[in-house]
Protein backbone atom coordinates (compact mmCIF):
# COMPACT_ATOMS: atom_id res chain seq x y z
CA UNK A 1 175.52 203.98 -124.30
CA UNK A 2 174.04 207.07 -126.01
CA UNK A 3 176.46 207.92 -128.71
CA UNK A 4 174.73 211.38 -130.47
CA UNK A 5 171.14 212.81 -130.68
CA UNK A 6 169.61 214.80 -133.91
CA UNK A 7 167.68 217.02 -134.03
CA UNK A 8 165.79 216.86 -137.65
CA UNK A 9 164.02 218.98 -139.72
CA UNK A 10 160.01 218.86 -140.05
CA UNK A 11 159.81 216.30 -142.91
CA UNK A 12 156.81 214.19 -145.06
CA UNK A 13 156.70 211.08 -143.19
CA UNK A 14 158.34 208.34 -146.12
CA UNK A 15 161.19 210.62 -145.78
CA UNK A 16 161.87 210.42 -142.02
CA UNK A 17 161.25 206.54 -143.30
CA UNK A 18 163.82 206.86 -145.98
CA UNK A 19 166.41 208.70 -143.51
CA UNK A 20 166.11 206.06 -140.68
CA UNK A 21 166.68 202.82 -142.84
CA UNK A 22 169.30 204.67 -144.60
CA UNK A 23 171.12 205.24 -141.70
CA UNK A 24 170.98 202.31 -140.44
CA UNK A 25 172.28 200.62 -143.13
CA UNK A 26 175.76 203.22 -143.21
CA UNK A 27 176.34 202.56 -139.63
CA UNK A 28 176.17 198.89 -140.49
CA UNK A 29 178.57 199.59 -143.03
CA UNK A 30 180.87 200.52 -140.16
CA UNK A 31 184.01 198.21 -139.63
CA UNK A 32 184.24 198.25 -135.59
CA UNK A 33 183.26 194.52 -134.89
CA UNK A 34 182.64 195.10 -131.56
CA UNK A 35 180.00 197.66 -131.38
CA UNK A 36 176.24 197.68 -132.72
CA UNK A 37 174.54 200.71 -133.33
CA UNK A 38 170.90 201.17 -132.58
CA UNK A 39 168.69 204.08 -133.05
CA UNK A 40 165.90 205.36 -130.60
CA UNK A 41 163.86 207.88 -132.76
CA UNK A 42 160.32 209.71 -132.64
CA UNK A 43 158.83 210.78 -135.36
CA UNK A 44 156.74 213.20 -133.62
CA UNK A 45 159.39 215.88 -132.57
CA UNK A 46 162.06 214.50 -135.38
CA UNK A 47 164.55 213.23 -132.99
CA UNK A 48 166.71 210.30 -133.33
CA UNK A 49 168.98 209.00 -130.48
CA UNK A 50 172.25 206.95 -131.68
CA UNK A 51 173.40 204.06 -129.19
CA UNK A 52 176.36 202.10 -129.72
CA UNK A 53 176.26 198.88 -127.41
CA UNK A 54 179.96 196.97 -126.79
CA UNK A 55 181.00 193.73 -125.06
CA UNK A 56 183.98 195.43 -124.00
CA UNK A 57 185.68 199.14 -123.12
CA UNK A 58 188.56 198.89 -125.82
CA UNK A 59 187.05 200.87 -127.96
CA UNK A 60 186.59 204.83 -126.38
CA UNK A 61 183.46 206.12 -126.40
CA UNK A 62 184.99 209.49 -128.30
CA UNK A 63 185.86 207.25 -131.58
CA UNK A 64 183.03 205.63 -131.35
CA UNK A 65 181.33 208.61 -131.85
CA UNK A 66 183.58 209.79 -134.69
CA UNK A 67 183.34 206.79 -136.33
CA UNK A 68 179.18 207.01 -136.02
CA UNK A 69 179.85 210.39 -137.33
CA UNK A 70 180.72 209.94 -141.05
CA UNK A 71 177.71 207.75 -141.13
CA UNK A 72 175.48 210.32 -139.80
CA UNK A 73 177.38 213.28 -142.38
CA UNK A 74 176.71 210.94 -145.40
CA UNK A 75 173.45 210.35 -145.02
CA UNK A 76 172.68 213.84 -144.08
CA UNK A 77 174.33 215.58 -146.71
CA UNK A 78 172.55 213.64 -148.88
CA UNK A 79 169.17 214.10 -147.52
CA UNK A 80 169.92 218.30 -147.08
CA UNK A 81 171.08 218.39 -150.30
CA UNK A 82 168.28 216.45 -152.20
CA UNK A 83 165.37 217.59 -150.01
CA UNK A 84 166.40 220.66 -148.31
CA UNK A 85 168.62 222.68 -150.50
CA UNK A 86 165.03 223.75 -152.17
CA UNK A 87 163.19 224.78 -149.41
CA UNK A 88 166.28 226.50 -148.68
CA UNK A 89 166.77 228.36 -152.15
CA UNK A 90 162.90 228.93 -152.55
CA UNK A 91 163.42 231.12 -149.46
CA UNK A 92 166.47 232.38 -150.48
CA UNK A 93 164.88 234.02 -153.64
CA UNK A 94 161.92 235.13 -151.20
CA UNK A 95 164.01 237.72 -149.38
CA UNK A 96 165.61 238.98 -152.53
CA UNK A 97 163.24 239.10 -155.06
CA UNK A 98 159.11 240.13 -155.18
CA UNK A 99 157.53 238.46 -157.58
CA UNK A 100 154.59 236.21 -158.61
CA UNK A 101 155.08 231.99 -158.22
CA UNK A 102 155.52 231.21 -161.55
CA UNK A 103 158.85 234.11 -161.77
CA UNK A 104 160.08 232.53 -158.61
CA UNK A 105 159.97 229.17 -159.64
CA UNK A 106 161.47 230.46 -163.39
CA UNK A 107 164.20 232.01 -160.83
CA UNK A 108 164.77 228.80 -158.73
CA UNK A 109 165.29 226.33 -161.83
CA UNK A 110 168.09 228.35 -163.13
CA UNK A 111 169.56 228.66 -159.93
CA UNK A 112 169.46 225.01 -160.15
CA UNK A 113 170.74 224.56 -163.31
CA UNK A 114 173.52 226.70 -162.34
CA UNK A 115 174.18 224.95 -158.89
CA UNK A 116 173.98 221.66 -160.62
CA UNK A 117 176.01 222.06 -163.21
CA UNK A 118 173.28 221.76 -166.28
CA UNK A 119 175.07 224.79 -167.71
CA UNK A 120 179.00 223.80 -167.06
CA UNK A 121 181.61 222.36 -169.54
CA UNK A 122 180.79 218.02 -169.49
CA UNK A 123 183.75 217.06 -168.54
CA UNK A 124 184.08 219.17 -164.96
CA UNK A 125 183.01 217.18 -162.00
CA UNK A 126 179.34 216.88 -161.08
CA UNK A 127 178.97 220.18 -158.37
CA UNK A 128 175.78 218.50 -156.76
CA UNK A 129 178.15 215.89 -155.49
CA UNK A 130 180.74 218.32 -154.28
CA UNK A 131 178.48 220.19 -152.27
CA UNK A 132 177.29 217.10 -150.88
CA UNK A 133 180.71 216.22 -149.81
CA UNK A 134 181.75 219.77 -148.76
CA UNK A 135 177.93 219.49 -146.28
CA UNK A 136 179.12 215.78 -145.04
CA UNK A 137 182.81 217.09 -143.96
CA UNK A 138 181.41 220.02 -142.04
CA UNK A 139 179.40 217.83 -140.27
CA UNK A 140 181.56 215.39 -139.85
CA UNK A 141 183.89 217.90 -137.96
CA UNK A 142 181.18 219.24 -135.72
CA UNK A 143 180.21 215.70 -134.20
CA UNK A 144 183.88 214.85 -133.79
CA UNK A 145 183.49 217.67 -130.17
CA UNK A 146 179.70 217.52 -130.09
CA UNK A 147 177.02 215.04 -129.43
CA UNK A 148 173.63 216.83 -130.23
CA UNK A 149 173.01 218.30 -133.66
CA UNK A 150 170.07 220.26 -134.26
CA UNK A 151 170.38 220.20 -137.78
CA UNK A 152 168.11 223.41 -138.93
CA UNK A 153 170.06 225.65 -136.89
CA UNK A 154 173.54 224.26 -137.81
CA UNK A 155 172.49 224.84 -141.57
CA UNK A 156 171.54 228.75 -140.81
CA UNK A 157 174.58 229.40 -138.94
CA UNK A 158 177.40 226.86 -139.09
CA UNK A 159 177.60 226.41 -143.07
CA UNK A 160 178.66 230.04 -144.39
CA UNK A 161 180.25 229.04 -147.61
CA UNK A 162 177.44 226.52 -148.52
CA UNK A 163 174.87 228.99 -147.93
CA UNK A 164 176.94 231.69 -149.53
CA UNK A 165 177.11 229.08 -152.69
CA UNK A 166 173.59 228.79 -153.17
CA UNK A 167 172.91 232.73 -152.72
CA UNK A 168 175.15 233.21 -155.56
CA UNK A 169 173.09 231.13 -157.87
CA UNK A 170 170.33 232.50 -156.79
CA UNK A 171 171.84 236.11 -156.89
CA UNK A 172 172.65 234.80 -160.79
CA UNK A 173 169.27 233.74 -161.85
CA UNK A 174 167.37 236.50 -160.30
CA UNK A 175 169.70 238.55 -162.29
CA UNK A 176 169.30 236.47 -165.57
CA UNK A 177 165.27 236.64 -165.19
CA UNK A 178 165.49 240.26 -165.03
CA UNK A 179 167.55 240.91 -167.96
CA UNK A 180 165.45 238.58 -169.73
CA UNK A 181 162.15 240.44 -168.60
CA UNK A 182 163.81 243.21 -170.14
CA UNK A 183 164.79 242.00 -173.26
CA UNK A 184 161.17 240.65 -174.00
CA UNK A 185 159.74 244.43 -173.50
CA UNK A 186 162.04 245.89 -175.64
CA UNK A 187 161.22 243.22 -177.88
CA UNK A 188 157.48 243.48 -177.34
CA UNK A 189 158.29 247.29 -178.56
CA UNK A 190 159.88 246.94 -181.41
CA UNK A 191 157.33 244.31 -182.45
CA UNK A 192 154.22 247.11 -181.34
CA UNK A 193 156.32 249.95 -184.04
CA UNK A 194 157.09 247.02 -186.84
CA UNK A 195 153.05 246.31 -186.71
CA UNK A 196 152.23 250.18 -187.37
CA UNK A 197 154.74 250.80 -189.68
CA UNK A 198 153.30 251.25 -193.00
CA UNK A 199 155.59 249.03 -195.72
CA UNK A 200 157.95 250.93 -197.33
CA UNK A 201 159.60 247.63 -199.64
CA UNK A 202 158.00 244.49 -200.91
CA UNK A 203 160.85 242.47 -199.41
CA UNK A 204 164.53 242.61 -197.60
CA UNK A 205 166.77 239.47 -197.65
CA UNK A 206 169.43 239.03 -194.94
CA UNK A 207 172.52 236.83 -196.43
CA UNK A 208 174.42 235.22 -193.46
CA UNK A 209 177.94 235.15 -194.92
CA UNK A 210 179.32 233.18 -191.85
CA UNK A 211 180.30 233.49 -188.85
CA UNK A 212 178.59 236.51 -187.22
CA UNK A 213 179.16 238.30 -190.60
CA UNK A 214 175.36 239.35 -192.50
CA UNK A 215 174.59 241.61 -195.57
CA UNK A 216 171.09 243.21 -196.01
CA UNK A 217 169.80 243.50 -199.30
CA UNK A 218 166.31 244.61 -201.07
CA UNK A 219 163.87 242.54 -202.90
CA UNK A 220 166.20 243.37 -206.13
CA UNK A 221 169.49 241.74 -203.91
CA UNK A 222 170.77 245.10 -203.87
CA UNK A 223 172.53 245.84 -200.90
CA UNK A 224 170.39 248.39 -198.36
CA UNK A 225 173.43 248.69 -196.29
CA UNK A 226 177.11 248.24 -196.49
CA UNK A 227 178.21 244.54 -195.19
CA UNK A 228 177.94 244.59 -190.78
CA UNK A 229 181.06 242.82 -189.40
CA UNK A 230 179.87 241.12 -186.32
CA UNK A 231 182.89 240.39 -184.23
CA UNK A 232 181.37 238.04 -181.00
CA UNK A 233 184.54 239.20 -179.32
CA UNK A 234 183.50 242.47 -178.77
CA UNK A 235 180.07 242.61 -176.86
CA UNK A 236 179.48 246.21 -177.28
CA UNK A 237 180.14 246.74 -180.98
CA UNK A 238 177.71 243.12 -181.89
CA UNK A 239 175.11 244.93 -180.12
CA UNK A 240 175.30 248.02 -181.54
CA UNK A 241 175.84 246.49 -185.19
CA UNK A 242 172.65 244.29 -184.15
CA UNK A 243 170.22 246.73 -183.74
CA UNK A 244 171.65 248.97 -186.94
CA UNK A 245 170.00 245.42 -188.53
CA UNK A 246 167.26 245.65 -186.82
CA UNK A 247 166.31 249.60 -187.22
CA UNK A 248 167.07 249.36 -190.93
CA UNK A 249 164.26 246.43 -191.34
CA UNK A 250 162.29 248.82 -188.76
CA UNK A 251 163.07 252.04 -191.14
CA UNK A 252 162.36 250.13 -194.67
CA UNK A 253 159.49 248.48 -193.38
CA UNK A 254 159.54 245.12 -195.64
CA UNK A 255 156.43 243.36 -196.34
CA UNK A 256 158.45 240.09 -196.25
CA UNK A 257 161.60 239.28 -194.79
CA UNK A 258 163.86 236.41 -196.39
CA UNK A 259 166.62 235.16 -193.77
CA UNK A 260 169.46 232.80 -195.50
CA UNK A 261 171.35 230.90 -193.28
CA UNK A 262 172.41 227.08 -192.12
CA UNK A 263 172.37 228.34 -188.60
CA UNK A 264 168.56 229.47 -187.87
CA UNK A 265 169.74 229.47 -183.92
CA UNK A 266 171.92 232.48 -184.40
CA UNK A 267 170.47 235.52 -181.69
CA UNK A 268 170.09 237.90 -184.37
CA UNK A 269 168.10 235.50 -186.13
CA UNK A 270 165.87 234.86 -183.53
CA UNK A 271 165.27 238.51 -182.38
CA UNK A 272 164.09 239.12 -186.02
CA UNK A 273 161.52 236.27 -185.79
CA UNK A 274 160.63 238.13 -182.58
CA UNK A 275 159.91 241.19 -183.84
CA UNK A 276 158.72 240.63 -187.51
CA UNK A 277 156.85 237.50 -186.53
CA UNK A 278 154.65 235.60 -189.36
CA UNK A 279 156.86 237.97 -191.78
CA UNK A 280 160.01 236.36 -191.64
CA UNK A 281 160.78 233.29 -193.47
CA UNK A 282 163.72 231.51 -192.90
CA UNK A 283 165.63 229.76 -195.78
CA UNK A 284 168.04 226.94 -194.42
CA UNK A 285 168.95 225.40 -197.94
């Protein structure tokens, strides 16, 4: 008897392959000794028919079909999530955001990084698998009442939250990009005034005293400005304290600019490089 019918996606043809043999092996998996599952499928239109054949009527036709179920969510949720969920976010960042392929792919791998946890604390589960199992129980609960699944249009309208999920990473990164974009013209700026500048001091040396604590001093190691308190727990006042830094090397123009520190990653640090380029040299020791 003719247990469920999907309805797939348009896919490459290994991975209508892949989903078949997969699927047949879960529904072997399944521990009801008195059924055997067989699939009628054509590739052409994506459909795949799910028939469970019995020696007997003890087992109703209803668990039968939830049973065939959780196969069917597993396997999908893996296939939506690994092969899918891009098409899916690609088109996502489409309708939000106008820009050329390279920014939307730039867009789409921090959204994935974000989705997939490459920016989380280690030691929190693995979110890739948790949407996975969050996409296998909602299917799961719609083919406990209903035999046909047309799986595209179940994604558009009967996920919500899922879909909601991956809009918010996307919402994230497209926000990220832009901020970035702008960071890298103000940068490109400041680096346009440092190069017309005339120099105004043979050399500036920037002590890192710790921390986010720095002390700017001329080429005699006299100070050029008092000592600039950098406290990371206050956003607005490392900014501002940041580019009084910056607009001091910008005012005194130096013709070299010596940067001690053991931690060369520091944001400050970099923006420097940025700006002052070939200028800068950084002294670790």
């Amino acid at each position: 008897m003719k247990i469920m019918e999907l309805h797939l996606p348009v896919m490459p043809q290994n991975h209508f392959a892949a989903f078949i043999q997969t699927l047949q092996i879960e529904l072997h998996k399944l521990k009801l000794t008195d059924i055997i599952f067989k699939l009628h499928y054509q590739q052409e239109d994506y459909r795949v028919n799910i028939h469970g054949h019995t020696n007997g009527e003890s087992i109703l036709k209803r668990e039968i079909r939830k049973q065939a179920g959780t196969a069917v969510s597993r396997v999908l949720a893996e296939y939506l999530v690994d092969c899918e969920e891009p098409n899916l976010m690609r088109k996502l960042i489409r309708h939000s955001y106008r820009a050329d392929r390279d920014e939307l792919e730039a867009i789409y791998r921090y959204a994935k990084e974000l989705l997939d946890g490459s920016l989380q604390e280690p030691d929190l589960p693995p979110p890739r698998q948790k949407r996975k199992a969050k996409v296998a129980a909602y299917i799961s609960s719609y083919l406990e009442e209903e035999s046909m699944l047309i799986v595209g249009g179940f994604v558009d309208f009967r996920m919500p939250e899922y879909r909601a999920e991956l809009r918010e990473a996307v919402e994230c990164a497209i926000e990220e990009i832009a901020m970035e974009q702008q960071y890298q013209d103000f940068i490109s700026l400041l680096k346009y005034y440092a190069f017309v500048q005339d120099t105004v001091i043979p050399a500036a040396h920037i002590l890192h005293k710790g921390g986010q604590e720095f002390q700017l001093l001329n080429e005699h190691m006299k100070p050029l400005e008092s000592e600039f308190s950098l406290d990371g727990a206050d956003e607005e006042n490392n900014g501002s304290d940041e580019d009084r830094i910056v607009s001091t090397l910008l005012s005194v123009s130096p013709q070299k600019i010596y940067i001690h520190t053991k931690e060369p990653e520091l944001q400050l640090v970099k923006t420097i490089q940025q700006i002052f380029e070939n200028r800068v040299e950084l002294c670790t020791v």
